[in-house]
ModelCIF file with pLDDT and N, C-alpha, C, O atoms, coordinates in Angstrom:
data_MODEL
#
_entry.id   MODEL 
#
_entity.id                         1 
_entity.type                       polymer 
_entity.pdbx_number_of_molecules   1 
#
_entity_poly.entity_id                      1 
_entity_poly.type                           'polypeptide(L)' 
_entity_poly.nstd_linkage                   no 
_entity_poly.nstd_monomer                   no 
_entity_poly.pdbx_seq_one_letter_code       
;(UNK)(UNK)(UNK)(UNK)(UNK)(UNK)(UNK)(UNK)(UNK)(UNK)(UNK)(UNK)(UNK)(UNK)(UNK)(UNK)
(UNK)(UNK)(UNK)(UNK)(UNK)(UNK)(UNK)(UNK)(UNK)(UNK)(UNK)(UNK)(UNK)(UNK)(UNK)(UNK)
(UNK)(UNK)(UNK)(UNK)(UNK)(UNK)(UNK)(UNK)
;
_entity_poly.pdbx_seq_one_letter_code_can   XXXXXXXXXXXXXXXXXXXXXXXXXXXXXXXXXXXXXXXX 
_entity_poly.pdbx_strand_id                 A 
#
loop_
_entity_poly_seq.entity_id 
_entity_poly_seq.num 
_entity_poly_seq.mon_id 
_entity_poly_seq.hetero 
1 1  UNK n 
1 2  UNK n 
1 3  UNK n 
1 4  UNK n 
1 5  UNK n 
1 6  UNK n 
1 7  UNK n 
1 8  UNK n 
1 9  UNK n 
1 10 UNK n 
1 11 UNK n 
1 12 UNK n 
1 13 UNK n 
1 14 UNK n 
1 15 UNK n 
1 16 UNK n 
1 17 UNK n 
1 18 UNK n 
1 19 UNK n 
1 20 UNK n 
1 21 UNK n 
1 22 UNK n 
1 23 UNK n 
1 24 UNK n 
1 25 UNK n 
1 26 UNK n 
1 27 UNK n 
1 28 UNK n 
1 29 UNK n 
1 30 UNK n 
1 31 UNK n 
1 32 UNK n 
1 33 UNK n 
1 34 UNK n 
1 35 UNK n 
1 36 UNK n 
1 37 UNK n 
1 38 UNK n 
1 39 UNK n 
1 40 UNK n 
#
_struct_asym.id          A 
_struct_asym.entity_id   1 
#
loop_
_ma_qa_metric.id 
_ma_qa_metric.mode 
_ma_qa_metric.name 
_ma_qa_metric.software_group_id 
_ma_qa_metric.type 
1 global pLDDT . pLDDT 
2 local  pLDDT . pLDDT 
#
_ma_qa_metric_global.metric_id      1 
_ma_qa_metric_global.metric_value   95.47 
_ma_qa_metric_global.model_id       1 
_ma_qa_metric_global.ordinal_id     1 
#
loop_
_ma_qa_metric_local.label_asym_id 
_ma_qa_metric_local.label_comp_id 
_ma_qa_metric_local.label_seq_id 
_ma_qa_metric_local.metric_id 
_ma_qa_metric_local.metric_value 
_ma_qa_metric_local.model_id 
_ma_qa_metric_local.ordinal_id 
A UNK 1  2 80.00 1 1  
A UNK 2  2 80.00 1 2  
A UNK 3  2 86.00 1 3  
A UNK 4  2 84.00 1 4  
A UNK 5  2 90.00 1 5  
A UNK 6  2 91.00 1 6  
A UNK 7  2 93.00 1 7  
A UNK 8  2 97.00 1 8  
A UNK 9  2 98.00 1 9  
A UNK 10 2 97.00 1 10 
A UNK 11 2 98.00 1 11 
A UNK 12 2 98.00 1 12 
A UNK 13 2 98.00 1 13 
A UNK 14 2 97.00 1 14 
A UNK 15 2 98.00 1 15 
A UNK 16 2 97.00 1 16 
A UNK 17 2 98.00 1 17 
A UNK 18 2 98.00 1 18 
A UNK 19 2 97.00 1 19 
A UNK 20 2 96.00 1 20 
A UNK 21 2 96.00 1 21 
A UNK 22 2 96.00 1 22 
A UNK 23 2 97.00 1 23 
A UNK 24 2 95.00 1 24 
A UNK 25 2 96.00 1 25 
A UNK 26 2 98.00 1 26 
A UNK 27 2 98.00 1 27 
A UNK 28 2 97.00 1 28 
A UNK 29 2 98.00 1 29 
A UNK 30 2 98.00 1 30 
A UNK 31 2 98.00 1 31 
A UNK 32 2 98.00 1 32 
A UNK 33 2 98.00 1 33 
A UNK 34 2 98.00 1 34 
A UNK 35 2 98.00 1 35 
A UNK 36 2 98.00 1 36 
A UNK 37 2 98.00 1 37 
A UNK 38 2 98.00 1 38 
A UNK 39 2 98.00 1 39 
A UNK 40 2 97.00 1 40 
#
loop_
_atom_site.group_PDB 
_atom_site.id 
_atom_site.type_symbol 
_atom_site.label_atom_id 
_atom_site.label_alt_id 
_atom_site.label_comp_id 
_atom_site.label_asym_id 
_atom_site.label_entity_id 
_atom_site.label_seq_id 
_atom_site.pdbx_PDB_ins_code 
_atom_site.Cartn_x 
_atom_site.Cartn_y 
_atom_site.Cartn_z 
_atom_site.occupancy 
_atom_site.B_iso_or_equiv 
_atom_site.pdbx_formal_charge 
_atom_site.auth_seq_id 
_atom_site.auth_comp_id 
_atom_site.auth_asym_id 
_atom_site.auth_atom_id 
_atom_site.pdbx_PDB_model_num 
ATOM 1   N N  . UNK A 1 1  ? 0.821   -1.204 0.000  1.00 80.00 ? 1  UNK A N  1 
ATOM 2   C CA . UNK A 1 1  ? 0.000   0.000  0.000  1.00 80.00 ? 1  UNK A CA 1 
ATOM 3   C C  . UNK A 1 1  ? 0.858   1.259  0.000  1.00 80.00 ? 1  UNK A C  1 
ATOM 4   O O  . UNK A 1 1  ? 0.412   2.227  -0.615 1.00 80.00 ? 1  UNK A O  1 
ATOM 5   N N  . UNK A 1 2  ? 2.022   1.364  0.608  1.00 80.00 ? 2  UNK A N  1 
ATOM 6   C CA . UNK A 1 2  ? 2.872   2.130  0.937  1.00 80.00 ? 2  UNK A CA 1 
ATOM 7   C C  . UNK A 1 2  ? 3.238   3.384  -0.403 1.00 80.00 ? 2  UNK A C  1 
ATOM 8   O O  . UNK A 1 2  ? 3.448   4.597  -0.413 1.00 80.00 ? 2  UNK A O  1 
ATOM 9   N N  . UNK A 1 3  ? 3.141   1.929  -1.779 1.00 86.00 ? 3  UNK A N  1 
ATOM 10  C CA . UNK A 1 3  ? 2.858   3.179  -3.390 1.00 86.00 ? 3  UNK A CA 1 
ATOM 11  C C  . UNK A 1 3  ? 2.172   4.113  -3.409 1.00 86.00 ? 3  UNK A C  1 
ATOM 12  O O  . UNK A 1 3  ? 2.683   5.082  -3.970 1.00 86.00 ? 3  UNK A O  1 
ATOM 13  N N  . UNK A 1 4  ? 0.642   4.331  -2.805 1.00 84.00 ? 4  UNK A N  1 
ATOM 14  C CA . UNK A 1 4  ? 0.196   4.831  -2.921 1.00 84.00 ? 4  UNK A CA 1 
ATOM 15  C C  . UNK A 1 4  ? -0.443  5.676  -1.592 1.00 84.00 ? 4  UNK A C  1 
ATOM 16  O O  . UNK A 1 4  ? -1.566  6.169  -1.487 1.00 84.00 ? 4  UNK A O  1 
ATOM 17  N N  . UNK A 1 5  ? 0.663   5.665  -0.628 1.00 90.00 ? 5  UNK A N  1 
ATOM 18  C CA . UNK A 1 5  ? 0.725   6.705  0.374  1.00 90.00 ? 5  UNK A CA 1 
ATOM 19  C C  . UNK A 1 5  ? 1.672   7.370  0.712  1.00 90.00 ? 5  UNK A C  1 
ATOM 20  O O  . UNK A 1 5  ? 1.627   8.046  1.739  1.00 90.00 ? 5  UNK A O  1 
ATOM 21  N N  . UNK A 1 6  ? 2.963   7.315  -0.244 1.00 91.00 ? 6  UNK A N  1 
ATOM 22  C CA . UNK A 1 6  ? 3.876   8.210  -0.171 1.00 91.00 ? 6  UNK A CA 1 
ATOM 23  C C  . UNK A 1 6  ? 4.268   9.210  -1.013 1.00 91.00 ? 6  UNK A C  1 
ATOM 24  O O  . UNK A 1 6  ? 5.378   9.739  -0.957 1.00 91.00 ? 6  UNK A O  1 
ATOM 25  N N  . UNK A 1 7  ? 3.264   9.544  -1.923 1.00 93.00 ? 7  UNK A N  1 
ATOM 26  C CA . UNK A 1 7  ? 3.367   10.733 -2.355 1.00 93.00 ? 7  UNK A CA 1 
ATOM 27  C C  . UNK A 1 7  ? 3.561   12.009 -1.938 1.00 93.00 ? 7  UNK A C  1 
ATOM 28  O O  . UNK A 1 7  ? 2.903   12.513 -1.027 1.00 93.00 ? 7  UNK A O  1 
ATOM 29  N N  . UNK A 1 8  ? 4.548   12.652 -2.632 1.00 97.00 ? 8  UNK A N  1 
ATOM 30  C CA . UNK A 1 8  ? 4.561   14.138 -1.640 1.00 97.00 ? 8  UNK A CA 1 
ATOM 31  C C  . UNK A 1 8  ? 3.267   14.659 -1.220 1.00 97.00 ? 8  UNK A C  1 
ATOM 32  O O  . UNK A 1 8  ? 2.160   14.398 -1.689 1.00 97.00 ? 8  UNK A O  1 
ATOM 33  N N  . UNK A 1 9  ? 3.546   15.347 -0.372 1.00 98.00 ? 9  UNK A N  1 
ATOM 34  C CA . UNK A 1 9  ? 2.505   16.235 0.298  1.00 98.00 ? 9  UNK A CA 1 
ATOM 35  C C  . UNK A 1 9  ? 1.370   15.442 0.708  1.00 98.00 ? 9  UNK A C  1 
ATOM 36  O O  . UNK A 1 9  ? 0.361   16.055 1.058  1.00 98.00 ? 9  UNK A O  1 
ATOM 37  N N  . UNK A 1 10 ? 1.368   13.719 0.729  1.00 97.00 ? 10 UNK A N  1 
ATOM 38  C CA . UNK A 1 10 ? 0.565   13.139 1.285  1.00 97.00 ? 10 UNK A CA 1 
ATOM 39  C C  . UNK A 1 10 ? 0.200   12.593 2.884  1.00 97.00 ? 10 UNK A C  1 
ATOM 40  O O  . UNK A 1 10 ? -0.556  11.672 3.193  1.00 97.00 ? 10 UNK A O  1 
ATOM 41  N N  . UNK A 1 11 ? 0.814   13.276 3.571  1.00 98.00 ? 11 UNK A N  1 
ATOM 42  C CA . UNK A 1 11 ? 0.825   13.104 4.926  1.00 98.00 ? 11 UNK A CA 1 
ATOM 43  C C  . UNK A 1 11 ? 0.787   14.897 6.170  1.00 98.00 ? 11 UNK A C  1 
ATOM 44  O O  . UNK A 1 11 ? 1.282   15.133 7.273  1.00 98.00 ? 11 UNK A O  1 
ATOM 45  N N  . UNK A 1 12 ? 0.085   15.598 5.365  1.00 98.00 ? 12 UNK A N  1 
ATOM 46  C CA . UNK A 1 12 ? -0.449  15.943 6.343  1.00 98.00 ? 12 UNK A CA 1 
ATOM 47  C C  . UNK A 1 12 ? -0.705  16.303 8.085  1.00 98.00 ? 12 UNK A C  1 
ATOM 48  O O  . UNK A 1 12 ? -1.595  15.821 8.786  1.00 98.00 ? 12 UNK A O  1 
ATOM 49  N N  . UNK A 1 13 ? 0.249   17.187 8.466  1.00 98.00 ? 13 UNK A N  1 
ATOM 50  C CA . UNK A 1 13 ? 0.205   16.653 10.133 1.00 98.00 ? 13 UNK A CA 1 
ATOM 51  C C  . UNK A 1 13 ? 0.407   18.166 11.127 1.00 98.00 ? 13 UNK A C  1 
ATOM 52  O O  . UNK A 1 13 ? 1.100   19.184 11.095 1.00 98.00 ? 13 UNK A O  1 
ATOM 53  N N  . UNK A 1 14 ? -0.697  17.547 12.006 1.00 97.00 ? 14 UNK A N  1 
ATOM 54  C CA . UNK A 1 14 ? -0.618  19.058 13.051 1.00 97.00 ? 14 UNK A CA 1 
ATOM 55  C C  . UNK A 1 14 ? -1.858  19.139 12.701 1.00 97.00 ? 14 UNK A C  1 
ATOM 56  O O  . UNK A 1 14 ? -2.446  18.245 12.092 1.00 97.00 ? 14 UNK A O  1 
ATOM 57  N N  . UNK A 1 15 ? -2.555  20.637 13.192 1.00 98.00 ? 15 UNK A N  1 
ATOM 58  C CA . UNK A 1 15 ? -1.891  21.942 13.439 1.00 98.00 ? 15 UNK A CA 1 
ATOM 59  C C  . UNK A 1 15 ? -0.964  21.531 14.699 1.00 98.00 ? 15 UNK A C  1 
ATOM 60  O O  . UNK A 1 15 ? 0.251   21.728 14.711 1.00 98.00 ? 15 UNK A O  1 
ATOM 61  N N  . UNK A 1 16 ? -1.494  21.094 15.473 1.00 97.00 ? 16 UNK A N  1 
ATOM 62  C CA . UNK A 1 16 ? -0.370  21.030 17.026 1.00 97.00 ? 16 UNK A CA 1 
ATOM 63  C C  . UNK A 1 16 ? -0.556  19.715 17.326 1.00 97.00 ? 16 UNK A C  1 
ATOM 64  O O  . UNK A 1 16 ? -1.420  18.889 17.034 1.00 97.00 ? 16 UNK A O  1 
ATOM 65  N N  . UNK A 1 17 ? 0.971   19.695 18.317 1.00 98.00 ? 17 UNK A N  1 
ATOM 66  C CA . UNK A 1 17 ? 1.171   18.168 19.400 1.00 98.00 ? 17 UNK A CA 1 
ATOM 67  C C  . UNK A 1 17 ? 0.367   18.776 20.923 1.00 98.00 ? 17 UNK A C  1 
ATOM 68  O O  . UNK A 1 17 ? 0.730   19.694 21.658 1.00 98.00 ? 17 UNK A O  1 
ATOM 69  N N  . UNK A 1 18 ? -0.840  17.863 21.030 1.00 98.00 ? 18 UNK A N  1 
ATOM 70  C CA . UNK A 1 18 ? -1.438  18.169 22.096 1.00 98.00 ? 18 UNK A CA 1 
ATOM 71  C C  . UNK A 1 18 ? -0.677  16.756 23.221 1.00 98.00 ? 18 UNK A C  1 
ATOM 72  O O  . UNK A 1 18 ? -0.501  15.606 22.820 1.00 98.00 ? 18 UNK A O  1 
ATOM 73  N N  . UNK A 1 19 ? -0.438  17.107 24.206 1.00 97.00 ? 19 UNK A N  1 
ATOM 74  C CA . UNK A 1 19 ? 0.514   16.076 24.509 1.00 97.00 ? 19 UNK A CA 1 
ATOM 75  C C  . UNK A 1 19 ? -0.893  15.644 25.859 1.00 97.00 ? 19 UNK A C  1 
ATOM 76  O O  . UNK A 1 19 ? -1.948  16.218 26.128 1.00 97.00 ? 19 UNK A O  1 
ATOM 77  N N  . UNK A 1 20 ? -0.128  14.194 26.518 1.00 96.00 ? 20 UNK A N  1 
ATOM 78  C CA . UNK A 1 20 ? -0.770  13.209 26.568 1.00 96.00 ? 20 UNK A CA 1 
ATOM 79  C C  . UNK A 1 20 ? -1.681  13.432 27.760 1.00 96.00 ? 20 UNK A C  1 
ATOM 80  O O  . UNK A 1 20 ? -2.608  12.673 28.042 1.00 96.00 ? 20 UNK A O  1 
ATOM 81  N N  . UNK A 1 21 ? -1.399  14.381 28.352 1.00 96.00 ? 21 UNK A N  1 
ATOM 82  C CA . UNK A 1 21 ? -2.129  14.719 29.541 1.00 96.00 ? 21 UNK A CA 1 
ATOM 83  C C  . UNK A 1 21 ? -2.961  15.359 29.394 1.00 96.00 ? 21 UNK A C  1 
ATOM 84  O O  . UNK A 1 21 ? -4.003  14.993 29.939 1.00 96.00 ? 21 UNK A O  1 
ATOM 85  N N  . UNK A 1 22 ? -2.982  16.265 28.834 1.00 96.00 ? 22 UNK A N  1 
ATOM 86  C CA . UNK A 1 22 ? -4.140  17.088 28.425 1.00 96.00 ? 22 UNK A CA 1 
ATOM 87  C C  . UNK A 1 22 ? -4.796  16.906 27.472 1.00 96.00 ? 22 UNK A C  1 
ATOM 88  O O  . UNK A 1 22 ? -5.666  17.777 27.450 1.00 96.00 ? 22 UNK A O  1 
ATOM 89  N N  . UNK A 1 23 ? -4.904  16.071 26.418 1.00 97.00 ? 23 UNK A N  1 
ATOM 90  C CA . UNK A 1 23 ? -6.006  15.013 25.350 1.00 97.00 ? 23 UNK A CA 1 
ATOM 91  C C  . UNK A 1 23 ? -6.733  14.064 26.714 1.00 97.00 ? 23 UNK A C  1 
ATOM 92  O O  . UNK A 1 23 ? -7.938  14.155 26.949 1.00 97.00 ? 23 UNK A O  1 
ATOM 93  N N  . UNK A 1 24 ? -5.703  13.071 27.627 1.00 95.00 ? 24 UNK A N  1 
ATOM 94  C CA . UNK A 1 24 ? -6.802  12.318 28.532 1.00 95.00 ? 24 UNK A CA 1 
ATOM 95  C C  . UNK A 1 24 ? -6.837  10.893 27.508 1.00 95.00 ? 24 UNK A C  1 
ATOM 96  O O  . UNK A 1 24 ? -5.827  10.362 27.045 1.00 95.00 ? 24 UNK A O  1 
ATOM 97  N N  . UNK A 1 25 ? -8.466  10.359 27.252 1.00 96.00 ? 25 UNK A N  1 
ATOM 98  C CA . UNK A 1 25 ? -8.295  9.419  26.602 1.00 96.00 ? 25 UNK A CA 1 
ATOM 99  C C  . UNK A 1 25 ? -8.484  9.612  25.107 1.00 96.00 ? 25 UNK A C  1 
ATOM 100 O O  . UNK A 1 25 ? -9.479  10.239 24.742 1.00 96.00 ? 25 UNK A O  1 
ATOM 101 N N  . UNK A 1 26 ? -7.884  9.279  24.471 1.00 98.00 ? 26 UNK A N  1 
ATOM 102 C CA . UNK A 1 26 ? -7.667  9.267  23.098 1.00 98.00 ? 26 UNK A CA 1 
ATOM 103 C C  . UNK A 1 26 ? -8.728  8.169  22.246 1.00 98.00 ? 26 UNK A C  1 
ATOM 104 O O  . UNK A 1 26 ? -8.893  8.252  21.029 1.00 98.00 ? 26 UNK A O  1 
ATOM 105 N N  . UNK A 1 27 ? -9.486  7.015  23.214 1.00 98.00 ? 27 UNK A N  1 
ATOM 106 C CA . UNK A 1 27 ? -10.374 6.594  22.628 1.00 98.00 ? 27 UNK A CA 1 
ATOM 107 C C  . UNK A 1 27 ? -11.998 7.093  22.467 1.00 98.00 ? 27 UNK A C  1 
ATOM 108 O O  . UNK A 1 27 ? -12.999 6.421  22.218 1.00 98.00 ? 27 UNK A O  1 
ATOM 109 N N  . UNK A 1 28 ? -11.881 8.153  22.645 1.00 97.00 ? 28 UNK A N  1 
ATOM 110 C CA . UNK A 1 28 ? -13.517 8.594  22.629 1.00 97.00 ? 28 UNK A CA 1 
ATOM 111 C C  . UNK A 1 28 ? -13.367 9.927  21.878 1.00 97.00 ? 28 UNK A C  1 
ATOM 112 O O  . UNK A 1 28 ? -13.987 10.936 22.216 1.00 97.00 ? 28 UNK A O  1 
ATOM 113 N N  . UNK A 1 29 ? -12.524 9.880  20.857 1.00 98.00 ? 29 UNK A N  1 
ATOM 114 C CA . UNK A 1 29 ? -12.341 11.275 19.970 1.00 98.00 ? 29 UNK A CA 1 
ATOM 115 C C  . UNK A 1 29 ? -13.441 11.394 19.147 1.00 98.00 ? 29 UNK A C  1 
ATOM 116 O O  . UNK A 1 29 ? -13.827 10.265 18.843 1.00 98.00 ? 29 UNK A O  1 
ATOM 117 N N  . UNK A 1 30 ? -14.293 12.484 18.525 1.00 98.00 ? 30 UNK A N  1 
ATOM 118 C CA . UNK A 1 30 ? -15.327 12.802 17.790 1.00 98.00 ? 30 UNK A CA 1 
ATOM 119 C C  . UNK A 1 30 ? -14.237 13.034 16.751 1.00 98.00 ? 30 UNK A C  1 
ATOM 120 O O  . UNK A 1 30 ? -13.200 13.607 17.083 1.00 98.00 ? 30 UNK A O  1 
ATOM 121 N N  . UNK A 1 31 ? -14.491 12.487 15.153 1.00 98.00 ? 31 UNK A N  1 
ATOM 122 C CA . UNK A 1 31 ? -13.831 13.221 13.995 1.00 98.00 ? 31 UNK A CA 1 
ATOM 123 C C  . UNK A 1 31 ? -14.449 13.685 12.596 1.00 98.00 ? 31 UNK A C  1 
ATOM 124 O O  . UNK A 1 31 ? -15.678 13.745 12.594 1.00 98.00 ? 31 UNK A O  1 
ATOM 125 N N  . UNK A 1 32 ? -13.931 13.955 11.646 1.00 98.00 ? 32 UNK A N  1 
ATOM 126 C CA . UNK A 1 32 ? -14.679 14.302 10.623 1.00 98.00 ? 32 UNK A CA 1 
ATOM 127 C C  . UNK A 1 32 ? -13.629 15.109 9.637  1.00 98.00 ? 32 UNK A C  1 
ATOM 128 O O  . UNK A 1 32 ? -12.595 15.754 9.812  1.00 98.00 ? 32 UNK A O  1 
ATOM 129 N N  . UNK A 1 33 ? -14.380 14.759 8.597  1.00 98.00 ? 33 UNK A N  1 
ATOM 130 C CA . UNK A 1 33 ? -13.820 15.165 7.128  1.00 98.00 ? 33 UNK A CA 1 
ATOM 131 C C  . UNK A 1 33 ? -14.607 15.867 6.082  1.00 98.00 ? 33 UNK A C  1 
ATOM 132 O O  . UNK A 1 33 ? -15.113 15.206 5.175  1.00 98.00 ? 33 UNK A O  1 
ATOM 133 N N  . UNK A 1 34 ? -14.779 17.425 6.147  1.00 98.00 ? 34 UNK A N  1 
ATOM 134 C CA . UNK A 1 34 ? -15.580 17.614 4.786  1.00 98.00 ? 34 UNK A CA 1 
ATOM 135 C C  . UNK A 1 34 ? -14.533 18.001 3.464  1.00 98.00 ? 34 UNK A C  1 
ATOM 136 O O  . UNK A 1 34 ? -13.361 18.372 3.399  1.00 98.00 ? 34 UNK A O  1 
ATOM 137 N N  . UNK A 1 35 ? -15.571 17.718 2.487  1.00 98.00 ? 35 UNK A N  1 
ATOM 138 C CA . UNK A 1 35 ? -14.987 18.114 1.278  1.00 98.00 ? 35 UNK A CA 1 
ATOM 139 C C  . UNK A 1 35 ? -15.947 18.940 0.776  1.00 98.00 ? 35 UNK A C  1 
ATOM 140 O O  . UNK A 1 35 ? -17.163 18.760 0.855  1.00 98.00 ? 35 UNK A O  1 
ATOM 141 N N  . UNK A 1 36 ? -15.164 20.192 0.063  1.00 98.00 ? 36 UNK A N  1 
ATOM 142 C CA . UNK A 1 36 ? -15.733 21.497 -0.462 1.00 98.00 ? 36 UNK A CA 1 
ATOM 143 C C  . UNK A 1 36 ? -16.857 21.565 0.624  1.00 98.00 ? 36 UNK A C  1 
ATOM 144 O O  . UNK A 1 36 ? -17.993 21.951 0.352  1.00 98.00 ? 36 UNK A O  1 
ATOM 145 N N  . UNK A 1 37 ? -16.605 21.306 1.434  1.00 98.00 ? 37 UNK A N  1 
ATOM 146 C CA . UNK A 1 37 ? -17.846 22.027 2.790  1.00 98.00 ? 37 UNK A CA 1 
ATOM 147 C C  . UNK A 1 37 ? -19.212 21.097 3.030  1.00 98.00 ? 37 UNK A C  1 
ATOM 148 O O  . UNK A 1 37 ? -20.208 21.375 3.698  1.00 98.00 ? 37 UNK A O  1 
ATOM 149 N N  . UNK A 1 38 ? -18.894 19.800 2.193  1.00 98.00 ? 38 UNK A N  1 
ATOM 150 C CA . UNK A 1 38 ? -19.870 18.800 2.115  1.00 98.00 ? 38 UNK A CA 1 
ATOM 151 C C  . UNK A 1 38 ? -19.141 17.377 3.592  1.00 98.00 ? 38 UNK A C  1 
ATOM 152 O O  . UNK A 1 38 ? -18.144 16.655 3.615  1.00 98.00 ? 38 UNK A O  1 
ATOM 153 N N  . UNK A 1 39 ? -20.170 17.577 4.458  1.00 98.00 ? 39 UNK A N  1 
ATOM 154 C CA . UNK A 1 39 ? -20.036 16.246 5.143  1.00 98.00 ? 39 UNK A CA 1 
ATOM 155 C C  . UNK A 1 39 ? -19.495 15.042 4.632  1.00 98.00 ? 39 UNK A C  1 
ATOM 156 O O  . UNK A 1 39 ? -20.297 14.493 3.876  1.00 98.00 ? 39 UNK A O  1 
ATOM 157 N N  . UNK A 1 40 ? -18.263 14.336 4.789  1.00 97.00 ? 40 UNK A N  1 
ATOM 158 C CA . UNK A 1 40 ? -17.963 12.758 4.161  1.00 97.00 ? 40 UNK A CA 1 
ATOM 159 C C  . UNK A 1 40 ? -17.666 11.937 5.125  1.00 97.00 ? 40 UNK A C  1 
ATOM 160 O O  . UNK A 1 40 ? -17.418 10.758 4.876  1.00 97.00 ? 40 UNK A O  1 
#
């Protein structure tokens, strides 16, 4: 898979390192992705 995830500019990262104490648990994160402002 690795072909087709190492394209430049394909990794993405930040805005910030929220470090581990102050995130808490990391399994109950809400996330999301729109495109052009459309819910996906």
């Amino acid at each position: 898979w690795t072909k087709g995830k190492s394209c430049d500019t394909f990794g993405p990262i930040g805005p910030w390192l929220v470090t581990r104490d102050e995130l808490g648990d990391p399994q109950n994160l809400a996330m999301s992705c729109e495109v052009n402002g459309k819910r996906m």
